[in-house]
N, C-alpha and C. Protein backbone atom coordinates (compact mmCIF):
# COMPACT_ATOMS: atom_id res chain seq x y z
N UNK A 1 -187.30 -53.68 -59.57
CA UNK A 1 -186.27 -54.20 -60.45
C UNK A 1 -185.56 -55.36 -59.76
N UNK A 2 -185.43 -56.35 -60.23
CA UNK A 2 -184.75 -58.14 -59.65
C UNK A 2 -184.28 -58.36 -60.53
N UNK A 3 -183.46 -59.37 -60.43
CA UNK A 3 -182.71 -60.43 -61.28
C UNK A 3 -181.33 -60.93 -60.92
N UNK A 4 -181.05 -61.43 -61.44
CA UNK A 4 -179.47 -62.07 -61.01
C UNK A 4 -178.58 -62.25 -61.95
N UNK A 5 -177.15 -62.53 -61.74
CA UNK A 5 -176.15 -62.79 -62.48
C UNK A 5 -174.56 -63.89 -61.58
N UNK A 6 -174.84 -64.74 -63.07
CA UNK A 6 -174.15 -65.95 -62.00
C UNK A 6 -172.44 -65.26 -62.25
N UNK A 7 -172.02 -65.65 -61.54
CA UNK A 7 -170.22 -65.21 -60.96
C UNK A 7 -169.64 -66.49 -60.86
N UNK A 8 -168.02 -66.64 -61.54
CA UNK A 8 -167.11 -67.68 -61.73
C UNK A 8 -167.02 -68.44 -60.17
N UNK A 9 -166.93 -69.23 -59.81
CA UNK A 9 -166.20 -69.84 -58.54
C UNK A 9 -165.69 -71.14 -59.06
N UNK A 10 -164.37 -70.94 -58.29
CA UNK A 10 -163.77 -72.27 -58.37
C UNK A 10 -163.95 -73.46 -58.17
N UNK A 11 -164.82 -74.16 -56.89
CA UNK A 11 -165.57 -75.33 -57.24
C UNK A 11 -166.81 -75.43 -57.60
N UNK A 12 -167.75 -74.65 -56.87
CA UNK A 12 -169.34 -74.58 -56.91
C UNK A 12 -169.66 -73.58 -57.68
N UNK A 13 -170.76 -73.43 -57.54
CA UNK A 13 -171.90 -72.27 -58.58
C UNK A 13 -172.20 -71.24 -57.42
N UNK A 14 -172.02 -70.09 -58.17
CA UNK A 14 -172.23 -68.52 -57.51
C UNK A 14 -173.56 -68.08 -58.62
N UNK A 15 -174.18 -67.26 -57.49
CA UNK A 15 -175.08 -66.13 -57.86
C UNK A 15 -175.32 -64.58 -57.58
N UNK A 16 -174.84 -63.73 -57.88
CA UNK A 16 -175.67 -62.29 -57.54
C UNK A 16 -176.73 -62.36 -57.62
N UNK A 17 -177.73 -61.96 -56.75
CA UNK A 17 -179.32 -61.77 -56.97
C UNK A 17 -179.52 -60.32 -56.28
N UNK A 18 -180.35 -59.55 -57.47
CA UNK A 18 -180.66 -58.60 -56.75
C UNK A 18 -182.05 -58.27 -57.09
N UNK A 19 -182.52 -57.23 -55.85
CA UNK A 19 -184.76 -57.23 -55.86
C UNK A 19 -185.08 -55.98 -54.61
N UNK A 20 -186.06 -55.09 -55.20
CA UNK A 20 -186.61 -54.22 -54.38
C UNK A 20 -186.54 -54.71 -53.07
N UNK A 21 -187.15 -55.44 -52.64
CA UNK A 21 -187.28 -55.49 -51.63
C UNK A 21 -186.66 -57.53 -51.22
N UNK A 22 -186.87 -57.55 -49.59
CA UNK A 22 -186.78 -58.73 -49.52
C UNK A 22 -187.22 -60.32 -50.06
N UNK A 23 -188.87 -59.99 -50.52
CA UNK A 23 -189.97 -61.13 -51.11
C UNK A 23 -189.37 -61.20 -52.72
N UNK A 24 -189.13 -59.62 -52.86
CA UNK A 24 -188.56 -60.44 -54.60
C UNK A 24 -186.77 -61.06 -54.50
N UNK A 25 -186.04 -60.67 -53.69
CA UNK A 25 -185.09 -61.15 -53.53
C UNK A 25 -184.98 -62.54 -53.22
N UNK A 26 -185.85 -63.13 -52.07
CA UNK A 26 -186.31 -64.66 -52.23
C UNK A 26 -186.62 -65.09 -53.54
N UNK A 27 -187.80 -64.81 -54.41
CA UNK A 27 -188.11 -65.28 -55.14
C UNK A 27 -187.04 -65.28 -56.31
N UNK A 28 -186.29 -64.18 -56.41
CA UNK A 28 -185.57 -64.23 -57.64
C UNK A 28 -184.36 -65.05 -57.30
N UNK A 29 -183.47 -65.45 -56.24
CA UNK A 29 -182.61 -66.20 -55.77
C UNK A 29 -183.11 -67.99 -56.15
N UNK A 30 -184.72 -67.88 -56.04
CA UNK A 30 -185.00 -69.48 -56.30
C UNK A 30 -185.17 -69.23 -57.60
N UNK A 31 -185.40 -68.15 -58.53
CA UNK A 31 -185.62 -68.58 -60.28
C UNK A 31 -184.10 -69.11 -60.57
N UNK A 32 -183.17 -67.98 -59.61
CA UNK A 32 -181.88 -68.10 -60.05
C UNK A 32 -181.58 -69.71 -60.02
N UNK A 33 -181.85 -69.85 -58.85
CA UNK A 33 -181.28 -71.70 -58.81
C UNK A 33 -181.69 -72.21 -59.65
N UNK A 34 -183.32 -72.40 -60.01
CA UNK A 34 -183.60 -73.27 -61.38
C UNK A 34 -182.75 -73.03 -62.29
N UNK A 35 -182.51 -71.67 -62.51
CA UNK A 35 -182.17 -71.15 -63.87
C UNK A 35 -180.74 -72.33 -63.96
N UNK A 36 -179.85 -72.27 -63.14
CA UNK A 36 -178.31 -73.14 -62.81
C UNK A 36 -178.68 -74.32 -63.08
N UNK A 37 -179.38 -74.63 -62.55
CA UNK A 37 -179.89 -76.43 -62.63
C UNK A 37 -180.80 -77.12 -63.63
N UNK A 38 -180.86 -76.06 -64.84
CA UNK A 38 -181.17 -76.10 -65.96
C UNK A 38 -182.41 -76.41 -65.89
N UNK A 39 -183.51 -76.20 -65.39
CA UNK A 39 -184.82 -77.01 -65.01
C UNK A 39 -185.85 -76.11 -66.02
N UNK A 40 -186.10 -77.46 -66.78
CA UNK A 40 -187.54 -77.30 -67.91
C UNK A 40 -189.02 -77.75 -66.90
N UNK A 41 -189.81 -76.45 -66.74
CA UNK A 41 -190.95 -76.96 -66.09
C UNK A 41 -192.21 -77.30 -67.41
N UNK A 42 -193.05 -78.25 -67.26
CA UNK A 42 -194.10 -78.07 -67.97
C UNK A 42 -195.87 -78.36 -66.92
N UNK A 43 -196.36 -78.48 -67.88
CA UNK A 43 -197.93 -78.52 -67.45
C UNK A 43 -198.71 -77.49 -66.78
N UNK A 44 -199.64 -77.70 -66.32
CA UNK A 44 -200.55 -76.81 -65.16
C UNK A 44 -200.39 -76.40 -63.80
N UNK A 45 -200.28 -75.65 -63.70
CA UNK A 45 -199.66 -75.20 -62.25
C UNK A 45 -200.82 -76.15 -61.41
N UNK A 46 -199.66 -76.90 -60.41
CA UNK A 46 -200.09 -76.94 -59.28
C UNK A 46 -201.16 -76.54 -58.36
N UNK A 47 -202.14 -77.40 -57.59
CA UNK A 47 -202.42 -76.57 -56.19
C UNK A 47 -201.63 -75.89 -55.59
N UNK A 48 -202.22 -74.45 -55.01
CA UNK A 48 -200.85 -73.51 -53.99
C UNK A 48 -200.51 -74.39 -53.05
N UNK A 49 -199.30 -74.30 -52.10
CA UNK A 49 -198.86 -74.24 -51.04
C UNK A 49 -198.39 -73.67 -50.04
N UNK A 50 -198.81 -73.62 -48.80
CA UNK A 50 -198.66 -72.04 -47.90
C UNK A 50 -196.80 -72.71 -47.58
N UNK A 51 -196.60 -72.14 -47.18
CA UNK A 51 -194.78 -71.36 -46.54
C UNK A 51 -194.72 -70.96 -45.64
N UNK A 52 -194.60 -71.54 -44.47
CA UNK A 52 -193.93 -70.67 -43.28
C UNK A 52 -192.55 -71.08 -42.99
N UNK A 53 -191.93 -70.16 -43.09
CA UNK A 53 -190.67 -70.52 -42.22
C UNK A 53 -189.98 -69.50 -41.25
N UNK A 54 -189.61 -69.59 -40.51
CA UNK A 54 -188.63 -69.25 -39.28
C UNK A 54 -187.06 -69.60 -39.42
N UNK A 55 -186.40 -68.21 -38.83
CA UNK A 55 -184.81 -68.82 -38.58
C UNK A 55 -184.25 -67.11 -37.71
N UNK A 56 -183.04 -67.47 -37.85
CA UNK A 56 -182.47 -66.80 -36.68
C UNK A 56 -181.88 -65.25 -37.66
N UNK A 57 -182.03 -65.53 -38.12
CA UNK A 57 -181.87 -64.21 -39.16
C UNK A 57 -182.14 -64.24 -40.65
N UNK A 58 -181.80 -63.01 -41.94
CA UNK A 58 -182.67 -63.44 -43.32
C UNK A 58 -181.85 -64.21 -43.99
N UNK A 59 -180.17 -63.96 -43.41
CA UNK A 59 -179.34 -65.29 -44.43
C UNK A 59 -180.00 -66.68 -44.33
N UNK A 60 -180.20 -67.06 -42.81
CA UNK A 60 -180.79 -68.14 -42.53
C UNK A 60 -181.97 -68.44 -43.27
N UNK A 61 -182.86 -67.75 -43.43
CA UNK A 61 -184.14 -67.93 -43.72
C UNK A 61 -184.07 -68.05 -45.21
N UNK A 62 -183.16 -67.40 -45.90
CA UNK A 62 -183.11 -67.58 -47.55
C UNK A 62 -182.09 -68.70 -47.45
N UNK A 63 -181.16 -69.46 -46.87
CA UNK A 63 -180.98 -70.51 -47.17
C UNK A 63 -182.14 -71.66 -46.63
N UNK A 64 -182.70 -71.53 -45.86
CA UNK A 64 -183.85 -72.68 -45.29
C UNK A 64 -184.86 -72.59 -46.53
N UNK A 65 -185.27 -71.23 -46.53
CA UNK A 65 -186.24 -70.83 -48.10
C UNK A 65 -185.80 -71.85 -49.63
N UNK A 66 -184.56 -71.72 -49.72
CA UNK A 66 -183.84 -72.60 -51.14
C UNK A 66 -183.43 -73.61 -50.75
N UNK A 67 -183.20 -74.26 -49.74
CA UNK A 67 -182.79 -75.55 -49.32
C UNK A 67 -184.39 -76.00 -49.26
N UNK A 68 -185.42 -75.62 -49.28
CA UNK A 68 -186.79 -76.71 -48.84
C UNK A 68 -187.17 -76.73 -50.52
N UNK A 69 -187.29 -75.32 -51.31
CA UNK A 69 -187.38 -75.86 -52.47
C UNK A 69 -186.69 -76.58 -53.24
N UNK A 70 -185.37 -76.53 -52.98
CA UNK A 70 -184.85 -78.00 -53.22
C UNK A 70 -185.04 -79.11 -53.01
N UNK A 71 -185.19 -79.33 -51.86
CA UNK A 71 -185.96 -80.89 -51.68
C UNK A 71 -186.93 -81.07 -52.31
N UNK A 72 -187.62 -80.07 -52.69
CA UNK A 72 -189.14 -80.64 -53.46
C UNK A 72 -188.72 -80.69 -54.83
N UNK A 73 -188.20 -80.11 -55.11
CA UNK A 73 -187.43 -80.71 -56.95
C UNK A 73 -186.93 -81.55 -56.86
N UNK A 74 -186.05 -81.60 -56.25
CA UNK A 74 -185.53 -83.35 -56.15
C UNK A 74 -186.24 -84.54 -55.75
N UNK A 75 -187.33 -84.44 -54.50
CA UNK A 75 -188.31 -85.59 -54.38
C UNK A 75 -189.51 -85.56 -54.86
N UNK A 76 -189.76 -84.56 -55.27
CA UNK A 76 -191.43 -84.67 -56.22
C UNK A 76 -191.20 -84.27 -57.33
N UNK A 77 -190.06 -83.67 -57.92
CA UNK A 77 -189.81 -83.99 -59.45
C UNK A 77 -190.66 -82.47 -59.85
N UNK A 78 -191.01 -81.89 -59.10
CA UNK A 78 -191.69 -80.23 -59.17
C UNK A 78 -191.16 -79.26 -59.01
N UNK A 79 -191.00 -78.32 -59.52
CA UNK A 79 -190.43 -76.49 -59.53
C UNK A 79 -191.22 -75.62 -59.00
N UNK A 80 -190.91 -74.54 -58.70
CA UNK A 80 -191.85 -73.20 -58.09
C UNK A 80 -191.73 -72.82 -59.22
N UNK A 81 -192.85 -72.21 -59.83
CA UNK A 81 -193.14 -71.66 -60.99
C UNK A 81 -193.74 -70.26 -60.60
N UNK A 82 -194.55 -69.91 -59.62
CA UNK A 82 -194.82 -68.48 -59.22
C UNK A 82 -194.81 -68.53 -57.31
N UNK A 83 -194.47 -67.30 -57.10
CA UNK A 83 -194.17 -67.26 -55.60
C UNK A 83 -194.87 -65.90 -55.53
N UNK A 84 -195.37 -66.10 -54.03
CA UNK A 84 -195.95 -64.51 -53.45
C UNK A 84 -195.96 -64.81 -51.97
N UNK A 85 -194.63 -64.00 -51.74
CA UNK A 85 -193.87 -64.41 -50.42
C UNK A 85 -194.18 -62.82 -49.72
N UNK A 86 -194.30 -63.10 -47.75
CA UNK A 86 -193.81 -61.97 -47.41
C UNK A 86 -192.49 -62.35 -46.78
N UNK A 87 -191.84 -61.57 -46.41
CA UNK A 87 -190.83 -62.17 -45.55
C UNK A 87 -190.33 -60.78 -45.17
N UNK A 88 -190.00 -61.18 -43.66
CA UNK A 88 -189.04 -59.90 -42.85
C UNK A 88 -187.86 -60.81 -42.32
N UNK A 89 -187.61 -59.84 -41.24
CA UNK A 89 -185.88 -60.25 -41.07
C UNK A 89 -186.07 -61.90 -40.94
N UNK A 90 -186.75 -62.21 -40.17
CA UNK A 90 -186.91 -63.87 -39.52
C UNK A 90 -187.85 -64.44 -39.55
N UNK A 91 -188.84 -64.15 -40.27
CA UNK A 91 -190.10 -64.93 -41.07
C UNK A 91 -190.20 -64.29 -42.53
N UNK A 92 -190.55 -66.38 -42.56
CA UNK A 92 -191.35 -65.95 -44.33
C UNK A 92 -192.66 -66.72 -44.50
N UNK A 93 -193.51 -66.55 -44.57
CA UNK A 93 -194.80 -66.87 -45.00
C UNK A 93 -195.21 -65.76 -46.64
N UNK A 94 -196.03 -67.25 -47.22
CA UNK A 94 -196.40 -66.98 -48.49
C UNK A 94 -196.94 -68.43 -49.29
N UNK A 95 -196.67 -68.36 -50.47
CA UNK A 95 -197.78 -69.29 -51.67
C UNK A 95 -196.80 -69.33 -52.43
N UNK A 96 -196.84 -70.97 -52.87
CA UNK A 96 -196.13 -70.92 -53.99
C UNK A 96 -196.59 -72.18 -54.91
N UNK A 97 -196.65 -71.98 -56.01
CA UNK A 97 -197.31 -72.57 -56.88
C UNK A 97 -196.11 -73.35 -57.84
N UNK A 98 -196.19 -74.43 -58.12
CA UNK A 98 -195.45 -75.33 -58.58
C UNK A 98 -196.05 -76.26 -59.93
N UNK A 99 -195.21 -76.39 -60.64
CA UNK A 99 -195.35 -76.67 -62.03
C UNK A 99 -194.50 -78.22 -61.98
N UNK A 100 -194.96 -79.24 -63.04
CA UNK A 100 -193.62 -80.82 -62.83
C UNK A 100 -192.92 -80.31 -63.94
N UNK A 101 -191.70 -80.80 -63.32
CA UNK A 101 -190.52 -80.92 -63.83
C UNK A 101 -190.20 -81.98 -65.37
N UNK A 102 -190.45 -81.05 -66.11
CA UNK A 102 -190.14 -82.30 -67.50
C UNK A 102 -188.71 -82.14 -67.92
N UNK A 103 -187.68 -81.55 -67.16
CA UNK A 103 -186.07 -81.86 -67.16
C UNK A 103 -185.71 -81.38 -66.28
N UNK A 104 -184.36 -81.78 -65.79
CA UNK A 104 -183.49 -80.88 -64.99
C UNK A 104 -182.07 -81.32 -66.04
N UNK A 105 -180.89 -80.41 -66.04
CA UNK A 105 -179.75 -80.61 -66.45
C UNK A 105 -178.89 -81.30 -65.74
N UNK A 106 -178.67 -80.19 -64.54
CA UNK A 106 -177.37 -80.43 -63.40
C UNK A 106 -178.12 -80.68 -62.27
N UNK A 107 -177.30 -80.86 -61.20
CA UNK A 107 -177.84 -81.21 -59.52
C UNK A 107 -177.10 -80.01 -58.74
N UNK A 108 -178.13 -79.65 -58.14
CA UNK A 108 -177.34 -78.99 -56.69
C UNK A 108 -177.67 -79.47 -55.46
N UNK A 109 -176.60 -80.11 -54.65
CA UNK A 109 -176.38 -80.41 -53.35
C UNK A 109 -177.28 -79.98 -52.27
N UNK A 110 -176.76 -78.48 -52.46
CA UNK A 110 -177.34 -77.57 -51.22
C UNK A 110 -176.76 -76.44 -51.58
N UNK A 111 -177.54 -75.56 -50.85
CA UNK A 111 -177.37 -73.58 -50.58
C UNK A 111 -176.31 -73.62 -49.45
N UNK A 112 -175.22 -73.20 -49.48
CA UNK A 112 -174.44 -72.72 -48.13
C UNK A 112 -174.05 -71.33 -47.83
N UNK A 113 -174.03 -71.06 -46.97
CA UNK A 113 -173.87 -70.08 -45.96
C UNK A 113 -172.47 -69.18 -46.77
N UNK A 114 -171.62 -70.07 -47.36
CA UNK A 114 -170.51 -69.60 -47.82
C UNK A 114 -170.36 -68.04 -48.07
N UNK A 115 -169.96 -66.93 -47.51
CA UNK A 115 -170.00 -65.13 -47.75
C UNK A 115 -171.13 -65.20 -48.03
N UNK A 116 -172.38 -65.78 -47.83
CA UNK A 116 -174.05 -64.99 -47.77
C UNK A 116 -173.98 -63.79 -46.58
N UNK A 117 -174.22 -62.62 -47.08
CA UNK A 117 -174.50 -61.71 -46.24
C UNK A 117 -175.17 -60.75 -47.35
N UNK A 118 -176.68 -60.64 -46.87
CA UNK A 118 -177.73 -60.23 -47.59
C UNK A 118 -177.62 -58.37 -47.14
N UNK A 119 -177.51 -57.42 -48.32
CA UNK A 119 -176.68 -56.19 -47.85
C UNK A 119 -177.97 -55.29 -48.46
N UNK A 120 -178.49 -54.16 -47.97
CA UNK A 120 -179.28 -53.05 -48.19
C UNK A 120 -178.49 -52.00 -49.14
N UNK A 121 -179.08 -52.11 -50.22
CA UNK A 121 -178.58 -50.68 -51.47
C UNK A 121 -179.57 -49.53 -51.77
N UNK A 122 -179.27 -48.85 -52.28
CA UNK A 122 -180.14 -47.73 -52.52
C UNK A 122 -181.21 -48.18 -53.48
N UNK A 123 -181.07 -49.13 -54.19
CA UNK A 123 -181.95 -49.80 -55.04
C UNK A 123 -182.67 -50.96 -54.09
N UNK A 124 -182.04 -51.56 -53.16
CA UNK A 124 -183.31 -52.29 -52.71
C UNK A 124 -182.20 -53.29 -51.69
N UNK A 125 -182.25 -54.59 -52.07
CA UNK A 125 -181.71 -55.64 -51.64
C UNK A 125 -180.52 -56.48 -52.31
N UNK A 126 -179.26 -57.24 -52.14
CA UNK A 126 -178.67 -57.89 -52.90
C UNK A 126 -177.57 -58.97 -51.87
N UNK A 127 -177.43 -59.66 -52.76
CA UNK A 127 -177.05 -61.06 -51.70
C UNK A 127 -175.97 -62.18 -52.85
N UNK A 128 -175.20 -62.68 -52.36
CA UNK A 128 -174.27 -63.76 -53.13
C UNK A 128 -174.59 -64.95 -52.51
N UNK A 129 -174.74 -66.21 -53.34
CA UNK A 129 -175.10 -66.98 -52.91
C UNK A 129 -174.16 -68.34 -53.93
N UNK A 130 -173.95 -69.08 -52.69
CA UNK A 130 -172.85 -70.25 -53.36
C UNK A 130 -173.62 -71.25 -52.84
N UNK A 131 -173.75 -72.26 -54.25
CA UNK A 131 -174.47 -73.78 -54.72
C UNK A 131 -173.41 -74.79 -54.41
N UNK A 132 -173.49 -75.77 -53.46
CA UNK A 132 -172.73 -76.91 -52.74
C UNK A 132 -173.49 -77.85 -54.35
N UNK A 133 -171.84 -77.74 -54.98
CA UNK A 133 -172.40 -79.10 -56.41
C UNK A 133 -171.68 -80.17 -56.47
């Protein structure tokens, strides 16, 4: 069970995301961002692309994780359209398949650190996450 729900903040954009485990919690944190940034994907998926990343813990790594797919929406004009991530505390390796972008609405800056602290529930995983807009 995943999904998210965006929360009021006073300057920027908030998200709840929550997911069994860690890989859907990545993944559903990046639908979440499209979802904010209003992004219409169209056409044929993409060739895959492998994913590795490294960092010093999983806040780190899920902001490095949404900060790189950001850059690629913003400079290649492309979305992640399906993901199949592993990821533990401090690696993520995986595939992600990308669709072009035939809109975006809004812009986001960047992912910050702002109260990210990614917390273990009896249901799985859940994390808040604030959009620098």
């Amino acid at each position: 069970m995943h999904g998210y729900q965006e929360l009021s903040h006073t300057a920027d954009w908030a998200v709840r995301v929550w997911a069994d485990d860690l890989a859907g919690l990545f993944s559903t944190a990046a639908d979440a961002m499209a979802a904010l940034m209003g992004v219409q994907a169209g056409g044929e998926l993409l060739p895959v692309r492998a994913f590795n990343l490294q960092a010093e813990d999983t806040e780190s790594l899920l902001v490095a994780y949404l900060n790189e797919l950001l850059y690629i929406i913003e400079s290649e004009r492309v979305v992640a359209a399906r993901q199949k991530l592993n990821v533990l505390a401090q690696s993520l390796s995986g595939e992600v398949w990308f669709q072009s972008l035939r809109s975006l609405d809004k812009e986001i800056k960047a992912v910050t650190f702002s109260n990210m602290k990614i917390i273990s529930t009896a249901q799985g995983f859940q994390v808040e996450i604030v959009f620098d807009v």
